[in-house]
N, C-alpha and C. Protein backbone atom coordinates (compact mmCIF):
# COMPACT_ATOMS: atom_id res chain seq x y z
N UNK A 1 -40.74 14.95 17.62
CA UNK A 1 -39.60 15.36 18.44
C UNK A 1 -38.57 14.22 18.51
N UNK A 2 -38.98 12.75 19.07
CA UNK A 2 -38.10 11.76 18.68
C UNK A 2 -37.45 11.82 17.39
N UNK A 3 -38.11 12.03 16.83
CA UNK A 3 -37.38 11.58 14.84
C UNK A 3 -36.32 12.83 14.88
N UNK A 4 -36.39 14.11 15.36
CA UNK A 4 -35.65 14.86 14.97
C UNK A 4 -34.47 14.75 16.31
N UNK A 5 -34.64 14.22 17.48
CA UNK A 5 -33.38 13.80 17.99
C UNK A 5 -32.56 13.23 17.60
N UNK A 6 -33.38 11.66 16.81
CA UNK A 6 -32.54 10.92 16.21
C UNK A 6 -31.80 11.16 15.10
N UNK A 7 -32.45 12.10 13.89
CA UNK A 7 -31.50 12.45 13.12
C UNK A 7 -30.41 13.18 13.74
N UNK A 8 -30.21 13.99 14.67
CA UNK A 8 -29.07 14.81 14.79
C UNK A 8 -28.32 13.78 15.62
N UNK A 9 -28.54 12.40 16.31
CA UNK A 9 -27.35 11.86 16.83
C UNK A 9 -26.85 11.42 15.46
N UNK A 10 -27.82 11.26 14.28
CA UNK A 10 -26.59 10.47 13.13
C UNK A 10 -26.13 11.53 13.24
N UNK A 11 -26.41 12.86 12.70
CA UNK A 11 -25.49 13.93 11.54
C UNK A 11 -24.41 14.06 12.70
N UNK A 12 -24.55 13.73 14.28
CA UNK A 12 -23.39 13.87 15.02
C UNK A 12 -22.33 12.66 15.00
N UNK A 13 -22.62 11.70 14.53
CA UNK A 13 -22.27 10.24 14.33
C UNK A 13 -21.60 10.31 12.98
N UNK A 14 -22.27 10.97 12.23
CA UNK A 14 -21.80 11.15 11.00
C UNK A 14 -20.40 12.21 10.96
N UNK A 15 -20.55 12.94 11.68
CA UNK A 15 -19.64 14.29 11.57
C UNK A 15 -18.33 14.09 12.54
N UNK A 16 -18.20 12.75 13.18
CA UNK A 16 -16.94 12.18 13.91
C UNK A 16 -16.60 11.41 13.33
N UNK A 17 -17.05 10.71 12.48
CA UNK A 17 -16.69 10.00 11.70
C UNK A 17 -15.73 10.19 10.34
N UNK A 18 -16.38 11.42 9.56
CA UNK A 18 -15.73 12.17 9.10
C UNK A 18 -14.49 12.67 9.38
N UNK A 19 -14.94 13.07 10.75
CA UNK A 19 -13.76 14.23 11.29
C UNK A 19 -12.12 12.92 11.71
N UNK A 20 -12.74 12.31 12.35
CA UNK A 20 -12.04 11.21 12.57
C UNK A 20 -11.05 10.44 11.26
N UNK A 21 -11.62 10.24 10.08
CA UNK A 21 -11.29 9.71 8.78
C UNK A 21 -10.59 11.25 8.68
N UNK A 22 -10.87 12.26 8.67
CA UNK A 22 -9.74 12.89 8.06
C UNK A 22 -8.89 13.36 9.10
N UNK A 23 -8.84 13.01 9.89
CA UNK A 23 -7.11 13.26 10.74
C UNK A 23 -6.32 12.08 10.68
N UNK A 24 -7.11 11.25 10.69
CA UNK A 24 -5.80 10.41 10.32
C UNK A 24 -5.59 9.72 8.96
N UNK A 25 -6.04 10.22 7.84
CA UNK A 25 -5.66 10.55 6.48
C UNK A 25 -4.40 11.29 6.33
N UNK A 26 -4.70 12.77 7.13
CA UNK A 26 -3.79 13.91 7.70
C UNK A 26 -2.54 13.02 8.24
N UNK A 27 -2.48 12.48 9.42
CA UNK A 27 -1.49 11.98 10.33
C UNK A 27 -0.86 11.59 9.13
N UNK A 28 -1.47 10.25 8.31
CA UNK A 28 -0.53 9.30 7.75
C UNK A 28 0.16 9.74 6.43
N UNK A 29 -0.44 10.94 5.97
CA UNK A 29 0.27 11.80 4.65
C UNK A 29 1.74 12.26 5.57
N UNK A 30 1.30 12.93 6.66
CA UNK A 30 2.00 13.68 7.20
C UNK A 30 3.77 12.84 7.91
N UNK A 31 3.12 11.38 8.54
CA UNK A 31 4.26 10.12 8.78
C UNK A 31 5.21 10.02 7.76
N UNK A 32 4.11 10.02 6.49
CA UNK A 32 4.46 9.17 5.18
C UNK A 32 5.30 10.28 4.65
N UNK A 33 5.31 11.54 4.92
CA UNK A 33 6.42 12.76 4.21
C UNK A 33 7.90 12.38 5.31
C-alpha cells in the first residue's frame, strides 16, 4: 500500500510538471507572436 501511494505522488509530481512546462512553453510562443 505504501509503494503504491508513493508512486502516484510521482505520476502527480510528474503530471505538474509537465503541465507546468507546457504553459509556459504556450505563454512564451504566445509573448513571442
Amino acid at each position: 500500500m505504501g509503494t503504491y501511494v508513493v508512486l502516484l505522488v510521482m505520476v502527480l509530481l510528474v503530471g505538474l510538471a509537465v503541465l507546468g512546462g507546457l504553459y509556459f512553453v504556450l505563454s512564451r510562443d504566445h509573448t513571442r507572436r
